[in-house]
C-alpha atoms as a PDB file:
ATOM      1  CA  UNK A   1       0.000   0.000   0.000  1.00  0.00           C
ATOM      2  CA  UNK A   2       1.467   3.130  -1.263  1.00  0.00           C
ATOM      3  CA  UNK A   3      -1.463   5.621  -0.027  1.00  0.00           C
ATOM      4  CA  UNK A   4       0.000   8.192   2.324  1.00  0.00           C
ATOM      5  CA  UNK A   5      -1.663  10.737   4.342  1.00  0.00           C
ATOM      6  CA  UNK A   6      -1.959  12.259   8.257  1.00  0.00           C
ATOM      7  CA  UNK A   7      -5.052  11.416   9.955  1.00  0.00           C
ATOM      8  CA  UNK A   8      -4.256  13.556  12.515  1.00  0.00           C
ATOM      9  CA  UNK A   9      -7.017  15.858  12.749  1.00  0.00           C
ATOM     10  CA  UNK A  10     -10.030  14.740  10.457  1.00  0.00           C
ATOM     11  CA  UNK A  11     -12.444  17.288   9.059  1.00  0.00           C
ATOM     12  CA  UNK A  12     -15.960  15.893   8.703  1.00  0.00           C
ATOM     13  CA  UNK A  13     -18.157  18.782   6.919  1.00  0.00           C
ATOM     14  CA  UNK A  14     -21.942  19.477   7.826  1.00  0.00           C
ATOM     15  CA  UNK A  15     -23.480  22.402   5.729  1.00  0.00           C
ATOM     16  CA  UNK A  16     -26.350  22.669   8.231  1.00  0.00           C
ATOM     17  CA  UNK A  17     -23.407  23.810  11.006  1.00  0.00           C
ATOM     18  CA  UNK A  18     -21.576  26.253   9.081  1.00  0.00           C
ATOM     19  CA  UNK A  19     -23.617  29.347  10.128  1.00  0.00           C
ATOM     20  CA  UNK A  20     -24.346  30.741   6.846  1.00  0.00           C
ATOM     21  CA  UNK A  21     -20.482  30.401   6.330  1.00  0.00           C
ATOM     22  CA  UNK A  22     -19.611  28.638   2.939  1.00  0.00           C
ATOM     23  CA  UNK A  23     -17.942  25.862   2.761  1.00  0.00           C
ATOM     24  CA  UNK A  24     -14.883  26.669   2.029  1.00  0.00           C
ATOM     25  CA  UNK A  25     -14.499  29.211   3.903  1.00  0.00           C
ATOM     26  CA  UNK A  26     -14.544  27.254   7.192  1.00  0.00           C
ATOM     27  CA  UNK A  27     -12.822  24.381   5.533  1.00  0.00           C
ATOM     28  CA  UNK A  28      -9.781  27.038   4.535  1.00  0.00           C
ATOM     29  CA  UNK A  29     -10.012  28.271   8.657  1.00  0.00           C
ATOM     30  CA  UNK A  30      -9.813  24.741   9.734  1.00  0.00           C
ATOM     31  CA  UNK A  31      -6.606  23.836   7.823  1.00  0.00           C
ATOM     32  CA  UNK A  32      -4.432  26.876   8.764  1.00  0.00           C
ATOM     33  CA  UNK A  33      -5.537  25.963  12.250  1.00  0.00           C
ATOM     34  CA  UNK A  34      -4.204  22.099  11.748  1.00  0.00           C
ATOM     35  CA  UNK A  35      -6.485  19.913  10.271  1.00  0.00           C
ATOM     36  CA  UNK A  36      -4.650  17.611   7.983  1.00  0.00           C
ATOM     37  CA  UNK A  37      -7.830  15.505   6.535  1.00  0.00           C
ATOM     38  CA  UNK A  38     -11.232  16.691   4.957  1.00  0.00           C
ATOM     39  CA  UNK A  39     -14.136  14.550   4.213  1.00  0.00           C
ATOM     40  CA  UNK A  40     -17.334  16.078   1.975  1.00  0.00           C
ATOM     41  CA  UNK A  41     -20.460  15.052   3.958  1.00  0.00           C
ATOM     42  CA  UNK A  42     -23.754  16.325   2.671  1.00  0.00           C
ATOM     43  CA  UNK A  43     -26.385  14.049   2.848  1.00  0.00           C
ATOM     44  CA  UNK A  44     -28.703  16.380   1.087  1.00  0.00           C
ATOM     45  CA  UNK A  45     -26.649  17.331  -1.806  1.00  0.00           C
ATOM     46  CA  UNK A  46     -27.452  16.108  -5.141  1.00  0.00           C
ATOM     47  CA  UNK A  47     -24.654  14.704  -7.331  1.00  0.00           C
ATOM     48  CA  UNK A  48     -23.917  17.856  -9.714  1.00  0.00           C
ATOM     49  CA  UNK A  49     -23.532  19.793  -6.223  1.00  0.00           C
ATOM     50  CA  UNK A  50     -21.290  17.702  -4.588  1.00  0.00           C
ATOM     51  CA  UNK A  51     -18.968  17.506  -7.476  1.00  0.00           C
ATOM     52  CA  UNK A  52     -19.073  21.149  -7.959  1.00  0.00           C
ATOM     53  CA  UNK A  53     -18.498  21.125  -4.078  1.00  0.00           C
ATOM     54  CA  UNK A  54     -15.674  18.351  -4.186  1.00  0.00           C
ATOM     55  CA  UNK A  55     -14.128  20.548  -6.705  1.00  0.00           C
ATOM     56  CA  UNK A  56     -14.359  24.057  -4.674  1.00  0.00           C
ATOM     57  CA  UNK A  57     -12.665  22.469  -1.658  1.00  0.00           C
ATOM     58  CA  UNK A  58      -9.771  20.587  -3.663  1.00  0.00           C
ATOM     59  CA  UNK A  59      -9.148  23.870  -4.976  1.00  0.00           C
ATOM     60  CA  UNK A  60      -8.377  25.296  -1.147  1.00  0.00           C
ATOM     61  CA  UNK A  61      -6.624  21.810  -0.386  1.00  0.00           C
ATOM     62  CA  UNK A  62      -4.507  20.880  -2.914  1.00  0.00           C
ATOM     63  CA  UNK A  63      -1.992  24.039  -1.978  1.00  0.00           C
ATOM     64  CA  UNK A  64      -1.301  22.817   1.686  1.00  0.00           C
ATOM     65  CA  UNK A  65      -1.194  18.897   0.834  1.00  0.00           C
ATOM     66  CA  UNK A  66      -4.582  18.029   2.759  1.00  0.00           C
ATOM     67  CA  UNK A  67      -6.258  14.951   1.335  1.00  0.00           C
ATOM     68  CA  UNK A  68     -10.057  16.007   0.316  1.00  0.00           C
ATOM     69  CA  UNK A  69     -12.169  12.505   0.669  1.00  0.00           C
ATOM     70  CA  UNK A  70     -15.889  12.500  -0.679  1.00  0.00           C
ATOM     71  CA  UNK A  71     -18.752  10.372   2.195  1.00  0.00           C
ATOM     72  CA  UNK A  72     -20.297   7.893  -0.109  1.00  0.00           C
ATOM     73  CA  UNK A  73     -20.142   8.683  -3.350  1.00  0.00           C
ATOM     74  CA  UNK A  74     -17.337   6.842  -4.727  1.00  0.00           C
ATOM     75  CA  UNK A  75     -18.376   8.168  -8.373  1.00  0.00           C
ATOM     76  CA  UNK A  76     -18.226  11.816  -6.760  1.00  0.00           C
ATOM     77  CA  UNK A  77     -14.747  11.285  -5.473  1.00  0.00           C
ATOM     78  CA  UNK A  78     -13.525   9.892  -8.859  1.00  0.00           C
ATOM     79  CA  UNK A  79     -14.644  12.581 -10.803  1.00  0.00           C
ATOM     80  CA  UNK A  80     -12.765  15.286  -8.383  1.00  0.00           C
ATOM     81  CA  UNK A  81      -9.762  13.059  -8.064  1.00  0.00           C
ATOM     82  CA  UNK A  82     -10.410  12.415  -4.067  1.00  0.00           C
ATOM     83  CA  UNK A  83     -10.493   9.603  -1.727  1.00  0.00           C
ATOM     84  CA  UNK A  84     -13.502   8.541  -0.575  1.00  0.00           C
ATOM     85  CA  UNK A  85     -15.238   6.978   2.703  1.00  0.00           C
ATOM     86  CA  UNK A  86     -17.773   4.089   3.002  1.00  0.00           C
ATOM     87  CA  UNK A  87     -20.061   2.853   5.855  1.00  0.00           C
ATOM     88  CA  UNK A  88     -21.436  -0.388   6.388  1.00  0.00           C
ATOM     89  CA  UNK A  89     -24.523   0.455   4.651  1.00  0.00           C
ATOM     90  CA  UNK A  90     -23.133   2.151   1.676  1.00  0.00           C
ATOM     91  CA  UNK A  91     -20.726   0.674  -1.577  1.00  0.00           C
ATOM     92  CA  UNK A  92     -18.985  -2.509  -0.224  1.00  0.00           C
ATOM     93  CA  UNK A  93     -15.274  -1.128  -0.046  1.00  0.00           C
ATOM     94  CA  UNK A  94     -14.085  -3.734  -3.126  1.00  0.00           C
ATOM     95  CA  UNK A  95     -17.099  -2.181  -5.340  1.00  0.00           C
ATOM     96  CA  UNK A  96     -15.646   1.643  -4.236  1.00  0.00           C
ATOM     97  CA  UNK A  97     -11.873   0.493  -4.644  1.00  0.00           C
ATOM     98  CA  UNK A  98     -12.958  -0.581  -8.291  1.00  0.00           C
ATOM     99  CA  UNK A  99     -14.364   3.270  -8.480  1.00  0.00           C
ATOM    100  CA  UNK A 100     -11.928   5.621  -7.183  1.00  0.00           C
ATOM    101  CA  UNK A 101      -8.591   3.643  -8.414  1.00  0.00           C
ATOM    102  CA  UNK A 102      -5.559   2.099  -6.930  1.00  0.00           C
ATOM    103  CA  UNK A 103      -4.263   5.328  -5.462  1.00  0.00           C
ATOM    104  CA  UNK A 104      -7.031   7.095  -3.525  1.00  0.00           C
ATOM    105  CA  UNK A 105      -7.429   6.972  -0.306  1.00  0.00           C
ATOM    106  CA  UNK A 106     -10.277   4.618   0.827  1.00  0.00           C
ATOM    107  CA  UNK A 107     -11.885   5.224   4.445  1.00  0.00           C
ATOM    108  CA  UNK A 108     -14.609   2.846   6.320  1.00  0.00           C
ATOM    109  CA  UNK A 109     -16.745   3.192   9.275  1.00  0.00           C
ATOM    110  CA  UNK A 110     -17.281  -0.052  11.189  1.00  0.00           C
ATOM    111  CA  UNK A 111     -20.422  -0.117  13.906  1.00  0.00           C
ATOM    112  CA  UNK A 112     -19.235  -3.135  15.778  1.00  0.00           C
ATOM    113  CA  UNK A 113     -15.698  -4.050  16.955  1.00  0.00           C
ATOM    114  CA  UNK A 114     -16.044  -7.904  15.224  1.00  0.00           C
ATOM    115  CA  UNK A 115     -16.225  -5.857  11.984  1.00  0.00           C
ATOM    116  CA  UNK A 116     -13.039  -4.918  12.172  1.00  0.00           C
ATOM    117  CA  UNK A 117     -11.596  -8.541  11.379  1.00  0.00           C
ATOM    118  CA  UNK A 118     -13.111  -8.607   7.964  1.00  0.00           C
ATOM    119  CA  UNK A 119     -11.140  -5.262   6.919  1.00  0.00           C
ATOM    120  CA  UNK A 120      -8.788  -6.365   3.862  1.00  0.00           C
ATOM    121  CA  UNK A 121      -5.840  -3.458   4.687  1.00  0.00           C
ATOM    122  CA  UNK A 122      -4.745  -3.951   1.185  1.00  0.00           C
ATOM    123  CA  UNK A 123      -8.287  -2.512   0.088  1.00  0.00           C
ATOM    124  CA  UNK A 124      -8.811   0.051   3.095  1.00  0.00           C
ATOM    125  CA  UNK A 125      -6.604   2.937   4.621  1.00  0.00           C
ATOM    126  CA  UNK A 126      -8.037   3.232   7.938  1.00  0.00           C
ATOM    127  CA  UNK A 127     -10.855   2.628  10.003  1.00  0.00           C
ATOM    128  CA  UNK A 128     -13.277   4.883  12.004  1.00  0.00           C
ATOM    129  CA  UNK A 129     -14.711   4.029  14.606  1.00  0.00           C
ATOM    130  CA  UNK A 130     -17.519   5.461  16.866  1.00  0.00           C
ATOM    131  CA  UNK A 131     -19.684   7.698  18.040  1.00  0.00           C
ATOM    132  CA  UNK A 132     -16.829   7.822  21.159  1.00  0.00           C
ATOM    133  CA  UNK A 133     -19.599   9.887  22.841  1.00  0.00           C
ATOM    134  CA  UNK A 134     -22.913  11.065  22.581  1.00  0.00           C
ATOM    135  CA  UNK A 135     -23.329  12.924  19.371  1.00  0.00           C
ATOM    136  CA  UNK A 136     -26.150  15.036  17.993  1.00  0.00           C
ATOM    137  CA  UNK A 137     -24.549  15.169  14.156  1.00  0.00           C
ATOM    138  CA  UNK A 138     -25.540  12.285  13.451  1.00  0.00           C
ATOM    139  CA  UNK A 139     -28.856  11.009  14.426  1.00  0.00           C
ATOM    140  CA  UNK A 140     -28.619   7.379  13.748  1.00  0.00           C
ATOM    141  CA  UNK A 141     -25.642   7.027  15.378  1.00  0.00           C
ATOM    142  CA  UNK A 142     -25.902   4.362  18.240  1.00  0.00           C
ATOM    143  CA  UNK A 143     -24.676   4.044  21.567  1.00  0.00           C
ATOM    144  CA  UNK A 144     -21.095   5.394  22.564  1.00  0.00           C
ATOM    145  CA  UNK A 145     -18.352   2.849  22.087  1.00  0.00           C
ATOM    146  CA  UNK A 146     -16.182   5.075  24.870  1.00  0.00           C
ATOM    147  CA  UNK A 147     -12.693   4.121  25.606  1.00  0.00           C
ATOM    148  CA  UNK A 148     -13.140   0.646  25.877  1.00  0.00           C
ATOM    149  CA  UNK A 149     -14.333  -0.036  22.629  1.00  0.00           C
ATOM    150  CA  UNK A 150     -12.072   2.262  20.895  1.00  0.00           C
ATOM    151  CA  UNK A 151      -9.117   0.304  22.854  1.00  0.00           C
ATOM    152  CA  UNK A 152     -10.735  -3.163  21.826  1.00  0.00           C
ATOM    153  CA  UNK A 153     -10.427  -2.330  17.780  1.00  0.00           C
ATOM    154  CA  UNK A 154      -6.944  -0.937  18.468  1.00  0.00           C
ATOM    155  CA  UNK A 155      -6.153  -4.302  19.458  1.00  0.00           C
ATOM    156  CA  UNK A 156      -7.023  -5.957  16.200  1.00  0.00           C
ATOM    157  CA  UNK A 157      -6.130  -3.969  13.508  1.00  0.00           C
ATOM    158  CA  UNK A 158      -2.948  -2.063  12.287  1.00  0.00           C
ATOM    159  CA  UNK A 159      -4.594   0.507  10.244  1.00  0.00           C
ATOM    160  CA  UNK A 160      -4.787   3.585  11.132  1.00  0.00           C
ATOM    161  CA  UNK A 161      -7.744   3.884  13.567  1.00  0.00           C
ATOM    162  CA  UNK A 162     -10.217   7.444  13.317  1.00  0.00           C
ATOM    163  CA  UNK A 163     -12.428   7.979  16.357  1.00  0.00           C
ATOM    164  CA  UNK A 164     -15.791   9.621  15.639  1.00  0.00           C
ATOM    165  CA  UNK A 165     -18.278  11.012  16.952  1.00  0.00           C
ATOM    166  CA  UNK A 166     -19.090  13.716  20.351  1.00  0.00           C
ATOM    167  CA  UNK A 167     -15.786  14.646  20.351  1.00  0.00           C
ATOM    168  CA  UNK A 168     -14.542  18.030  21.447  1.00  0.00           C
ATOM    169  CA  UNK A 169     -11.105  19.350  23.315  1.00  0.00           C
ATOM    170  CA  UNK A 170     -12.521  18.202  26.645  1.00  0.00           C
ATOM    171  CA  UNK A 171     -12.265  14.134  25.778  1.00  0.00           C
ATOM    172  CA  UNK A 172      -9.975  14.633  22.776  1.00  0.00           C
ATOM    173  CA  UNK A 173      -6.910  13.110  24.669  1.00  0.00           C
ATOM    174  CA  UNK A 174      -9.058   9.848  26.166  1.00  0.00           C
ATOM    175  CA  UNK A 175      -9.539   8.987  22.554  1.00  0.00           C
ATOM    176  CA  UNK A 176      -6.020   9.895  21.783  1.00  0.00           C
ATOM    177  CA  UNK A 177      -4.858   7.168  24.715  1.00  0.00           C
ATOM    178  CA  UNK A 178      -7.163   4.516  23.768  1.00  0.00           C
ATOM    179  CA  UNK A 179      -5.738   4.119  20.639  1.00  0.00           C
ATOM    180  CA  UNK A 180      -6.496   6.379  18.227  1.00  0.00           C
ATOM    181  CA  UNK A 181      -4.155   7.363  15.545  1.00  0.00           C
ATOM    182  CA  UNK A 182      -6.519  10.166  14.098  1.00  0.00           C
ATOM    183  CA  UNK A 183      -9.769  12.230  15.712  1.00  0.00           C
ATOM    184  CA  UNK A 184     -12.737  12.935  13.503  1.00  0.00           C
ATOM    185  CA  UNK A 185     -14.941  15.950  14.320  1.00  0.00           C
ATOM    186  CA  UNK A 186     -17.681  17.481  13.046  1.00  0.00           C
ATOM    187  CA  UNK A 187     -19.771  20.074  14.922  1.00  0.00           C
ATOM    188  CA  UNK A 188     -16.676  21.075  17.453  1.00  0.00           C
ATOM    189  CA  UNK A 189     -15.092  22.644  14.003  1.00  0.00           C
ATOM    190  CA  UNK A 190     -18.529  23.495  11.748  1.00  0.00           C
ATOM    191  CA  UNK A 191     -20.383  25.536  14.550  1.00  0.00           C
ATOM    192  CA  UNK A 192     -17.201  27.159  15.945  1.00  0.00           C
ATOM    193  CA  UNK A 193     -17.335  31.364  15.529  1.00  0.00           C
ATOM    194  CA  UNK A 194     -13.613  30.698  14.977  1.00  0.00           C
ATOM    195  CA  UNK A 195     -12.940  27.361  13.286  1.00  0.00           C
ATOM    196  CA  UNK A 196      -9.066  28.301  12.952  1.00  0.00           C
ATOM    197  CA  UNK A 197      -9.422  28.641  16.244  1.00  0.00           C
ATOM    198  CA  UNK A 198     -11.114  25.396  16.903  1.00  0.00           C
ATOM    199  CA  UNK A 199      -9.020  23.539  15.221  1.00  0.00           C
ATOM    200  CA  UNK A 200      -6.005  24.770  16.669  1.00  0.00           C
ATOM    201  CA  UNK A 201      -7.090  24.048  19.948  1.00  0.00           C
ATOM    202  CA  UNK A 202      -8.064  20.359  18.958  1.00  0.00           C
ATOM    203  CA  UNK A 203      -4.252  19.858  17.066  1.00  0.00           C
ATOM    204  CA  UNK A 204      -2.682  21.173  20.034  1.00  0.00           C
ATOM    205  CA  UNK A 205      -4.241  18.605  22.612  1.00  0.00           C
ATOM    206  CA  UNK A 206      -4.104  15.793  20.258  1.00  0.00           C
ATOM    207  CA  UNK A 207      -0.297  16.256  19.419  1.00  0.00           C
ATOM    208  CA  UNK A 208       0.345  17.057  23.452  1.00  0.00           C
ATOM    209  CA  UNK A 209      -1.317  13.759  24.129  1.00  0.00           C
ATOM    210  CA  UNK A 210       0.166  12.018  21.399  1.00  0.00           C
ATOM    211  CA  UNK A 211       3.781  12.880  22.877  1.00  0.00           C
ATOM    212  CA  UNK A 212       2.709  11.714  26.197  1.00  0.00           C
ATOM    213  CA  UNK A 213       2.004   8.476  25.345  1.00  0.00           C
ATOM    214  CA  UNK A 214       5.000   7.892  23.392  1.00  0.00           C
ATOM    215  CA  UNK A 215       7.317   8.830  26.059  1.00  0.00           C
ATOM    216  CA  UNK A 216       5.098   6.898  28.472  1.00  0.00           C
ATOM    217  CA  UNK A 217       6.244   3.730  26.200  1.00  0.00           C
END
């Protein structure tokens, strides 16, 4: 697997929280502040606006070196040359790897940790896994997996691993020491009055953390 990228700090984006803002104008905050991932969410978009979308936001990416992925729509992500991220009810990840090529990034939610020994890492890049906590982005989401079940799918896999879901700066290090290699947020960036801000403050506890542990080892 030659796919490289930081998963860091992972931008999830929700039109509904931007405050009127467009798109990539919080998307262009969020990256100077540190985020080093972007995924196009819009669940309401049809599929000449998400490409024109896709396309906006490479256009602000691109420059700094932050990977733009596209939720769902593997034909979307083709078509703007991104990656692109699954979930267990959308495109099996073999049908989306057939999509979006040998060299995009390919992304994959699991809902249960025993999904998470069916991953082929030679067709996905990472896992996320979640909601850590109680979320209100994302209606359907179910119960929090917490610590514990972010520490029990570090245990099995050696992809990266993406937490999701109710995470802010006030739990972003619990995730950090349960295993995660990468934090996924959505409202704690979209609503912020300052995403640059937001972001910055996210970066800085997840590298601090980060550094812990690894001097802790």
């Amino acid at each position: 697997m030659t796919r490289r990228f930081d998963p860091t700090l992972y931008l999830v984006t929700d039109p509904d929280l931007a405050r009127g803002r467009e798109l990539a104008e919080v998307v262009a905050a969020a990256v100077r502040g540190g985020v080093t991932l972007v995924q196009l969410r819009d669940k309401g978009g049809d599929g000449r606006a998400l490409l024109e979308a896709a396309r906006a936001l490479q256009a602000v990416l691109q420059p700094h070196g932050v990977p733009l992925l596209v939720n769902d729509r593997a034909d979307i992500a083709y078509a703007a040359g991104a990656g692109c991220h699954v979930g267990q009810s959308d495109l099996p990840a073999e049908a989306a790897r057939a999509i979006v090529g040998p060299d995009a990034i390919l992304g994959l939610s699991i809902d249960e940790v025993q999904q998470a020994d069916a991953v082929d890492p030679e067709l996905v890049d990472y896992l996320a896994y979640g909601p850590f906590a109680a979320t209100a982005t994302k209606p359907d989401a179910g119960a929090p997996v917490g610590a514990d079940g972010l520490a029990a799918v570090r245990k099995r896999i050696m992809l990266p691993l993406i937490a999701i879901g109710g995470i802010d700066a006030h739990n972003v290090a619990q995730a950090v020491r349960a295993g995660a290699d990468g934090i996924a947020v959505v409202g704690a960036i979209m609503a912020a009055t300052e995403p640059e801000a937001a972001s910055r403050k996210l970066r800085t506890a997840i590298d601090a953390t980060k550094a812990e542990v690894e001097k802790a080892l």
